[in-house]
C-alpha atoms as a PDB file:
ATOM      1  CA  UNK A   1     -97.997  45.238  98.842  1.00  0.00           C
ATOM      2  CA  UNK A   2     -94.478  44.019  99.856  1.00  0.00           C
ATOM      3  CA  UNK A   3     -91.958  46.891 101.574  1.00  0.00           C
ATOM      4  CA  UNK A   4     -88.701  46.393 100.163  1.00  0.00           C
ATOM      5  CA  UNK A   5     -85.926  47.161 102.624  1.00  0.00           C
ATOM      6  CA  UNK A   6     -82.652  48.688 101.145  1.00  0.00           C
ATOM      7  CA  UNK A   7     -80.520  45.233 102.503  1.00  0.00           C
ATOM      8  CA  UNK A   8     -83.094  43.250 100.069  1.00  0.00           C
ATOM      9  CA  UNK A   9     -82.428  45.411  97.254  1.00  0.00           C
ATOM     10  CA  UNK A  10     -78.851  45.362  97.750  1.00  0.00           C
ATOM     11  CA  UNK A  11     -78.701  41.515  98.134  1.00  0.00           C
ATOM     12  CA  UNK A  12     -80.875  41.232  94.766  1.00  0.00           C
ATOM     13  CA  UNK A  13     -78.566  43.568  92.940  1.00  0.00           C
ATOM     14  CA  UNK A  14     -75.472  41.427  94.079  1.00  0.00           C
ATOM     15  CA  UNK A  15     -76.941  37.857  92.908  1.00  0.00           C
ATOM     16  CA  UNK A  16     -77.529  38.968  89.692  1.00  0.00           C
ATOM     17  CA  UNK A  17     -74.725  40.836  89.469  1.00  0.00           C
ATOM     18  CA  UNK A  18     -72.845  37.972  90.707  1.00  0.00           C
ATOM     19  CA  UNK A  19     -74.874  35.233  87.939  1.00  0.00           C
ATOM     20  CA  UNK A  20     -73.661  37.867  85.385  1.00  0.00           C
ATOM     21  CA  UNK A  21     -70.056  37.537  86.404  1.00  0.00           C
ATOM     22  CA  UNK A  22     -70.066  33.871  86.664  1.00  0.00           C
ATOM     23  CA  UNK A  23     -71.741  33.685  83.155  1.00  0.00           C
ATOM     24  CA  UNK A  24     -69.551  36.041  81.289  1.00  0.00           C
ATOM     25  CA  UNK A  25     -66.521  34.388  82.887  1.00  0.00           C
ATOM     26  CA  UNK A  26     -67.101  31.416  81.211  1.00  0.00           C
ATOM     27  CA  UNK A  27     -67.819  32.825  78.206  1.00  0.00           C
ATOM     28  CA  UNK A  28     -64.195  34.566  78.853  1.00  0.00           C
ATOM     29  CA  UNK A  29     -62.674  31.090  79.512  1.00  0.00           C
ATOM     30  CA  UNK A  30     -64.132  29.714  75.868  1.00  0.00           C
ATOM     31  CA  UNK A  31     -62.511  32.338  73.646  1.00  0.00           C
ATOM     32  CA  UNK A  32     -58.926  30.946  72.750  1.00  0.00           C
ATOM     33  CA  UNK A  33     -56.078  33.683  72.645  1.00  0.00           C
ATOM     34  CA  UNK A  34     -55.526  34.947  68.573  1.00  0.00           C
ATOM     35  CA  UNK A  35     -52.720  32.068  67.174  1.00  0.00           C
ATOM     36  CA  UNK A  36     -49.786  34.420  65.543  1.00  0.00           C
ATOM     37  CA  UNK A  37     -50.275  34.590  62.433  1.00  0.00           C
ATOM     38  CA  UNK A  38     -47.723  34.690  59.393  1.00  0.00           C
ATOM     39  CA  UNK A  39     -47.292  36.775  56.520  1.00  0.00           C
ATOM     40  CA  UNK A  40     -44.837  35.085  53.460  1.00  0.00           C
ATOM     41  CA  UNK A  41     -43.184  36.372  50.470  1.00  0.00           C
ATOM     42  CA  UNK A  42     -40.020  37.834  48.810  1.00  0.00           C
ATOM     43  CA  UNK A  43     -39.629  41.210  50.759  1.00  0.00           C
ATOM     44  CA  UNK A  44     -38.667  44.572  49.844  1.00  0.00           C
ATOM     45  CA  UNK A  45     -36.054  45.584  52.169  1.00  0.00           C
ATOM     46  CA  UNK A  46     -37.018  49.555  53.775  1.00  0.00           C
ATOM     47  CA  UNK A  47     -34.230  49.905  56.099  1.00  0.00           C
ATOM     48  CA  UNK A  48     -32.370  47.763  59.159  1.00  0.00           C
ATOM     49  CA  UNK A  49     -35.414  46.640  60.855  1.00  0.00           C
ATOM     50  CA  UNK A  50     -38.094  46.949  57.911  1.00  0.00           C
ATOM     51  CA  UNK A  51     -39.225  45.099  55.407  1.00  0.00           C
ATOM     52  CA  UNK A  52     -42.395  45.006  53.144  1.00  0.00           C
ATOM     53  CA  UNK A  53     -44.240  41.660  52.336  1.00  0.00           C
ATOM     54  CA  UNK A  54     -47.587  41.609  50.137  1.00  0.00           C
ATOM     55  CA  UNK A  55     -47.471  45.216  50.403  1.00  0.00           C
ATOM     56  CA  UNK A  56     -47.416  45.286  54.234  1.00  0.00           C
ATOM     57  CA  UNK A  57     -44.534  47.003  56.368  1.00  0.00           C
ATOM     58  CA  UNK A  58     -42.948  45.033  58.860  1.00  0.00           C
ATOM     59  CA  UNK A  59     -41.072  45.764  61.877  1.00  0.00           C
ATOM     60  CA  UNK A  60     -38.650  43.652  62.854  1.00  0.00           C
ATOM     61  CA  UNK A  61     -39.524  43.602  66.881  1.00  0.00           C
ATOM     62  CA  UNK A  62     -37.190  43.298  69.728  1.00  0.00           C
ATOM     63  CA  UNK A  63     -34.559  45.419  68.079  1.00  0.00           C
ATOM     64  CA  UNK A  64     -33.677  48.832  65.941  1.00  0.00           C
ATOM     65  CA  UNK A  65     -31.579  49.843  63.594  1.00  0.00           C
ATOM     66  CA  UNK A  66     -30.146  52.602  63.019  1.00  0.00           C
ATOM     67  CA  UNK A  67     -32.127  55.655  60.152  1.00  0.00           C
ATOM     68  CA  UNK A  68     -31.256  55.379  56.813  1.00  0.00           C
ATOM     69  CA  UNK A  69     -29.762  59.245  57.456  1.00  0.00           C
ATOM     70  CA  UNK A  70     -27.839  58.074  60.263  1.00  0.00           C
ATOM     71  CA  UNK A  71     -24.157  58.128  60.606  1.00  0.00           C
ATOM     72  CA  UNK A  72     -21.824  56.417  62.848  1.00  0.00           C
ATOM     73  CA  UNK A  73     -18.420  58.554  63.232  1.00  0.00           C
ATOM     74  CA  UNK A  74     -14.466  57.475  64.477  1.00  0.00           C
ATOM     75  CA  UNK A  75     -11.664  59.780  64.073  1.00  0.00           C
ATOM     76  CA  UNK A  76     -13.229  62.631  62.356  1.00  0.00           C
ATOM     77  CA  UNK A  77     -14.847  59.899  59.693  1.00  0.00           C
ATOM     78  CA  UNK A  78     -18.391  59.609  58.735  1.00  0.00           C
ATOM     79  CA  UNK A  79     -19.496  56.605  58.253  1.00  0.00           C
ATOM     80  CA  UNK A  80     -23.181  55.668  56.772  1.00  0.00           C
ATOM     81  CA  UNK A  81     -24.744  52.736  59.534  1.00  0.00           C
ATOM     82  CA  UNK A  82     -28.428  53.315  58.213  1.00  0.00           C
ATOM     83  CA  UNK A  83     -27.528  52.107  55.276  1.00  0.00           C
ATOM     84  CA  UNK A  84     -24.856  49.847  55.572  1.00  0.00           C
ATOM     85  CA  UNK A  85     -27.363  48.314  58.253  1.00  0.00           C
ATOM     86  CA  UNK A  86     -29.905  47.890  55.357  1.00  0.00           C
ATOM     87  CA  UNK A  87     -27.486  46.341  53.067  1.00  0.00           C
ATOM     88  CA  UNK A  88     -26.702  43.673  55.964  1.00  0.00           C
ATOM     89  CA  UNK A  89     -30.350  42.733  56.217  1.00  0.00           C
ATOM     90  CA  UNK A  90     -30.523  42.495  52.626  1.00  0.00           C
ATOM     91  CA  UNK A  91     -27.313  40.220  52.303  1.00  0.00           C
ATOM     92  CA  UNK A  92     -28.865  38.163  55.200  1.00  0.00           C
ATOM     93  CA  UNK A  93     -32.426  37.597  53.374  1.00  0.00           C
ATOM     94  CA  UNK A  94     -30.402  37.197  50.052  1.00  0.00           C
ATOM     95  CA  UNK A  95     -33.519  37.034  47.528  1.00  0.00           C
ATOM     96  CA  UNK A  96     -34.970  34.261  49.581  1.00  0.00           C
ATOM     97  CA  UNK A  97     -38.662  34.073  50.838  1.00  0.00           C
ATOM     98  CA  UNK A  98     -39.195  35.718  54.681  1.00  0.00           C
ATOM     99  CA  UNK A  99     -41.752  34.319  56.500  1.00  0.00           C
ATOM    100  CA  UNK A 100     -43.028  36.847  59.773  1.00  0.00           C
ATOM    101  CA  UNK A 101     -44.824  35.985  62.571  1.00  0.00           C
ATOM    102  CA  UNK A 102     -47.170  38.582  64.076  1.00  0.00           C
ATOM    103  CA  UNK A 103     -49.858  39.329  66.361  1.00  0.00           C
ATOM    104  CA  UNK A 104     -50.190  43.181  67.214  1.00  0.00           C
ATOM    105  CA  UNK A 105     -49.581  46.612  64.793  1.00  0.00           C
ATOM    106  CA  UNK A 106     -47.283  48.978  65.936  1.00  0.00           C
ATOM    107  CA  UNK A 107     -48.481  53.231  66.395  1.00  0.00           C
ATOM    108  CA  UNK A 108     -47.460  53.650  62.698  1.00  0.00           C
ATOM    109  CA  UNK A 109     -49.977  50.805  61.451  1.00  0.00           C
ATOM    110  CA  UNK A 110     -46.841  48.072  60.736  1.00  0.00           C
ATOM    111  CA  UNK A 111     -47.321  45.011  61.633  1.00  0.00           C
ATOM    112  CA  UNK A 112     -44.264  43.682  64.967  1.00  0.00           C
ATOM    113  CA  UNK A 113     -43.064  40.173  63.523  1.00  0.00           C
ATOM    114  CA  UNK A 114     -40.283  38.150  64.232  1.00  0.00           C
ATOM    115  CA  UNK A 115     -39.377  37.374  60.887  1.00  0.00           C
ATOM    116  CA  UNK A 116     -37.170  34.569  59.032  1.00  0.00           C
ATOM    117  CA  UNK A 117     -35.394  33.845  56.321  1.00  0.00           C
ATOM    118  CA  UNK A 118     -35.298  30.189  55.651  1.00  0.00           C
ATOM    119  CA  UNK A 119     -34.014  28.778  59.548  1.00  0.00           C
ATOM    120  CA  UNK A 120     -32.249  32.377  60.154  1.00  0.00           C
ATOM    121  CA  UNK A 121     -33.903  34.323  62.879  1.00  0.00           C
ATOM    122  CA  UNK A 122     -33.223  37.748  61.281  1.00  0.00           C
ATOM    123  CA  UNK A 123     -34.203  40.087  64.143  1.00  0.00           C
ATOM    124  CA  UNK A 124     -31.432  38.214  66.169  1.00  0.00           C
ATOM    125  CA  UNK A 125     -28.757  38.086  63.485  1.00  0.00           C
ATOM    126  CA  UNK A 126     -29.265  42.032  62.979  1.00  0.00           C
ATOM    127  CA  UNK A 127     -28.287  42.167  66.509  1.00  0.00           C
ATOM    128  CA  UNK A 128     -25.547  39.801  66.737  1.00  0.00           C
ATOM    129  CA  UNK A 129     -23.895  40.866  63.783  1.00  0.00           C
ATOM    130  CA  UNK A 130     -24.248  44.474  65.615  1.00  0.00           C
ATOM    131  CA  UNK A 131     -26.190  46.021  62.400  1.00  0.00           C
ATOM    132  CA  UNK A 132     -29.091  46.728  65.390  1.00  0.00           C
ATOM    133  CA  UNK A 133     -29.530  47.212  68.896  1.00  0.00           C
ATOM    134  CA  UNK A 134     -31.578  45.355  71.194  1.00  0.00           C
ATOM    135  CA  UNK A 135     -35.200  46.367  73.046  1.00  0.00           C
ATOM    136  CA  UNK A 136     -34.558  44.071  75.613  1.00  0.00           C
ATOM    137  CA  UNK A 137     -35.227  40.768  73.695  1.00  0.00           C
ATOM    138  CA  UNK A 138     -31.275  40.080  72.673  1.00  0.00           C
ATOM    139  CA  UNK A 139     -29.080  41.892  75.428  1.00  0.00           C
ATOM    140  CA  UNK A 140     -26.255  38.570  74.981  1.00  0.00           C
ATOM    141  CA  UNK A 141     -26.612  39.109  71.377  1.00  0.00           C
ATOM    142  CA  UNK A 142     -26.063  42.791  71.747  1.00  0.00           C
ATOM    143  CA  UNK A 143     -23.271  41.835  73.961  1.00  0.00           C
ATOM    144  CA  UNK A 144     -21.288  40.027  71.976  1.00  0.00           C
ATOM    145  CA  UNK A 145     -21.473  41.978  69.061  1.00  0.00           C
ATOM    146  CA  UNK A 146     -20.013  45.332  71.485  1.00  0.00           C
ATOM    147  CA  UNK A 147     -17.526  43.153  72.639  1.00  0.00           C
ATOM    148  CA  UNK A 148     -16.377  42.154  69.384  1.00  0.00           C
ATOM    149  CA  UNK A 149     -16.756  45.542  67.822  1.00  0.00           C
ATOM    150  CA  UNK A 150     -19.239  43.869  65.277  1.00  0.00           C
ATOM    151  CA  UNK A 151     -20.985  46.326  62.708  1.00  0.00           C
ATOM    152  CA  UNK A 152     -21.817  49.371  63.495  1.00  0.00           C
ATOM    153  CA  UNK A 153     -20.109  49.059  67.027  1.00  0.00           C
ATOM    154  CA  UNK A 154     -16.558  49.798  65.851  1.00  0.00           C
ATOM    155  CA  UNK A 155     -17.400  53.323  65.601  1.00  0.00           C
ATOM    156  CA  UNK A 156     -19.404  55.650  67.834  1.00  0.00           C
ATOM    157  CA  UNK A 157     -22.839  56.362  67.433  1.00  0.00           C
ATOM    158  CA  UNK A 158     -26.158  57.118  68.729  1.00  0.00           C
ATOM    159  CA  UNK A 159     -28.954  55.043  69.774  1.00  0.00           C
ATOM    160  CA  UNK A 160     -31.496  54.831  67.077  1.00  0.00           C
ATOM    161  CA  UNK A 161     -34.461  55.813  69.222  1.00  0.00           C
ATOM    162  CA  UNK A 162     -32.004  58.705  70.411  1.00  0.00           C
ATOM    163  CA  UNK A 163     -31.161  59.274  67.311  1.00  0.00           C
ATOM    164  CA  UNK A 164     -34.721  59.976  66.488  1.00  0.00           C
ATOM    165  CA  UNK A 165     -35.672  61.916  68.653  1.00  0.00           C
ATOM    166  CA  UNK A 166     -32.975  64.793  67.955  1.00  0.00           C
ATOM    167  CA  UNK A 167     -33.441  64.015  64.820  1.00  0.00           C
ATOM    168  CA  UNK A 168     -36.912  63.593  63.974  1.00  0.00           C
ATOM    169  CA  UNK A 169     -37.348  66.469  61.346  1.00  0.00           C
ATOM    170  CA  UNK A 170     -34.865  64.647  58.425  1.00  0.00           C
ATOM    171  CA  UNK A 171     -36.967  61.509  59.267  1.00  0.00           C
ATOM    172  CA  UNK A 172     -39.071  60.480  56.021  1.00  0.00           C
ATOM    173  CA  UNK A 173     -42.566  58.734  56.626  1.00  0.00           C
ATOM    174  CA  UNK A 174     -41.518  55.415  55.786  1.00  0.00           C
ATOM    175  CA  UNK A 175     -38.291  55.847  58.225  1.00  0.00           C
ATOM    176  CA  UNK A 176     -39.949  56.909  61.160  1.00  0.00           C
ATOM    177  CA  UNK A 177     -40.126  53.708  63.921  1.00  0.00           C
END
């Protein structure tokens, strides 16, 4: 009978552990990354960064806009951003078809596209018109828009996300980002 010394068992254990690696990292190497894919149709517009397509919500990623409920005040006024937000996104995708392109869902099961009406990029028009705020994807967009006092920044207001959080309670399920 042959002894088996522990250095023998622990060199066996590492070539086949290392044929193992080798083979599953080319089988790694043929799987191509998921293509985006797209998801067309006339939209129903939810709020300032959400829009349903084939009965699918999508979230407009790489910004926010501001809760339906939320306000924006300036001198004592009131004045409704959520929805004047929504209307902008609506006047922007005009009854035309949007075309998203996605590849991940967010926590709340919508999909993250960057969506489009006709050539528009509307995630960065929301932005640059200053009817949203950017998550790091449009910070010259969001730039511009403070420095002009575009939309919603001609008045104070919260961040949406902050605006959320204190918030939460008054949030609806289909609001809630």
């Amino acid at each position: 009978m042959i002894a088996f010394s522990r250095d023998m068992l622990v060199a066996g254990v590492v070539i086949v552990l290392a044929g193992f690696l080798a083979w599953y990292g080319e089988e790694q190497a043929n799987v191509a990354p998921l293509p985006a894919q797209v998801i067309s149709g006339y939209g129903e517009i939810l709020d300032g960064d959400t829009i349903r397509l084939q009965g699918k919500r999508i979230r407009l990623v790489g910004m926010d806009a501001p809760e339906t409920e939320q306000y924006c005040r300036k001198d004592g006024q009131e004045f409704a951003c959520g929805r004047l937000s929504t209307a902008h996104l609506a006047r922007l995708v005009n009854n035309q078809p949007v075309h998203c392109k996605w590849l991940d869902y967010d926590k709340y099961n919508r999909i993250l596209g960057s969506c489009f009406a006709g050539a528009q990029d509307l995630n960065q028009t929301m932005v640059f018109d200053g009817w949203a705020v950017s998550y790091d994807d449009y910070p010259k967009d969001e730039r511009f828009a403070r420095q002009q006092k575009r939309g919603m920044w001609q008045w104070d207001f919260e961040r949406p996300h902050v605006w959320r959080r204190a918030n939460l309670r008054q949030v609806s399920g289909e609001g809630i980002k």
